[in-house]
Protein backbone atom coordinates (compact mmCIF):
# COMPACT_ATOMS: atom_id res chain seq x y z
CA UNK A 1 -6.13 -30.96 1.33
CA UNK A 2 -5.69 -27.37 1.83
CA UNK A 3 -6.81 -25.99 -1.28
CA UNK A 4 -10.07 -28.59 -1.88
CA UNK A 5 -9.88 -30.92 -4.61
CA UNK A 6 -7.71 -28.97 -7.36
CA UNK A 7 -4.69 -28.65 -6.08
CA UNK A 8 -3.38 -26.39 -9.11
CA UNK A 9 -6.02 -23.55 -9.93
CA UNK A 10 -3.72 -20.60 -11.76
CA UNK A 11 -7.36 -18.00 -11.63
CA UNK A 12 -7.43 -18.86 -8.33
CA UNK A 13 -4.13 -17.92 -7.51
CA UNK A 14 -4.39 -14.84 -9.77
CA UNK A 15 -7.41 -13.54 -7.80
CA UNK A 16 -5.69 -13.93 -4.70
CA UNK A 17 -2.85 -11.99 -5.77
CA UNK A 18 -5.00 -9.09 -7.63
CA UNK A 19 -7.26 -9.27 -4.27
CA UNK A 20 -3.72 -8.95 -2.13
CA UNK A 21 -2.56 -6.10 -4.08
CA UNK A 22 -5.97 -4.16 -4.19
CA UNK A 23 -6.24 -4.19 0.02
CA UNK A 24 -2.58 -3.07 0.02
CA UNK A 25 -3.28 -0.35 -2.29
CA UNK A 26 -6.56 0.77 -0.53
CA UNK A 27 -4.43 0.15 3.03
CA UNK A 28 -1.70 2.44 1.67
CA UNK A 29 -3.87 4.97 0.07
CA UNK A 30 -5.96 5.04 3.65
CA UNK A 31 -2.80 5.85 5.53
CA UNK A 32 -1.52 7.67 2.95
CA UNK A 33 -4.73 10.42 3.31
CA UNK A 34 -4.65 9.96 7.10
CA UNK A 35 -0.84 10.93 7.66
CA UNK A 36 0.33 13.00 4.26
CA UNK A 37 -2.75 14.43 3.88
CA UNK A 38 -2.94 16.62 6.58
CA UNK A 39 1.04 18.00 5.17
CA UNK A 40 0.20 18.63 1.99
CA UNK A 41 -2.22 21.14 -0.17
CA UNK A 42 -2.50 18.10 -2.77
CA UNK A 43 -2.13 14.62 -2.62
CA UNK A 44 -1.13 13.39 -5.64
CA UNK A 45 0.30 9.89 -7.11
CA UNK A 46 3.94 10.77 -6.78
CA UNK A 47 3.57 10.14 -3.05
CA UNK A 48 2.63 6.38 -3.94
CA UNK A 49 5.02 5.72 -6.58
CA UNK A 50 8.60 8.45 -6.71
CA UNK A 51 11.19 7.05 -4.85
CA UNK A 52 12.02 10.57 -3.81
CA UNK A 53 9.51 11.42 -1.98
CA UNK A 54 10.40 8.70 0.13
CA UNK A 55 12.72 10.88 2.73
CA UNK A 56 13.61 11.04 5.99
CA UNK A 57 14.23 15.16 5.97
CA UNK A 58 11.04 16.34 6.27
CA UNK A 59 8.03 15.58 8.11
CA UNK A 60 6.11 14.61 4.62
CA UNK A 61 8.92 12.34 4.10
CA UNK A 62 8.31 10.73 7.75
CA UNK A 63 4.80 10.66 7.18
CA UNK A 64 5.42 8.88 3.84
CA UNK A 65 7.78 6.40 5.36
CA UNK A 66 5.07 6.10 8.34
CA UNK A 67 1.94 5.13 5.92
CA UNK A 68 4.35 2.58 3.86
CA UNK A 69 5.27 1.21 6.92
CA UNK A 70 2.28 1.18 8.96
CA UNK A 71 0.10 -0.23 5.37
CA UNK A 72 2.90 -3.21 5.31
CA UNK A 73 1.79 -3.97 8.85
CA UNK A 74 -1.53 -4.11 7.87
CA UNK A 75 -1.17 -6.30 5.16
């Protein structure tokens, strides 16, 4: 069997999702220093989590859109 003798282990499946979400977060926040970082005088939260930041205007927005995109790849 795949998973060992328990098939059904719900903390196991928890960790793996808290573990999946905390090397996206530290993926995103990696590209997110590399490529907005070097744009902006402060990188704040908003850049992680306002939709409207998310645009294809201006070269923060690309950058944005670029450290999303390149963090999903990662992942």
């Amino acid at each position: 069997m795949f998973y060992g003798a328990m098939v059904w282990d719900p903390w196991l499946i928890v960790s793996q999702i808290v573990c999946l979400q905390c090397l996206y977060y530290l993926s995103l926040g990696l590209f997110m220093w590399i490529l907005v970082g070097s744009h902006v005088p402060r990188l704040t939260l908003l850049y992680f989590f306002d939709y409207s930041m998310l645009s294809a205007s201006t070269v923060t927005g690309w950058c944005v859109l670029a450290a999303f995109f390149f963090s999903a790849l990662a992942g």
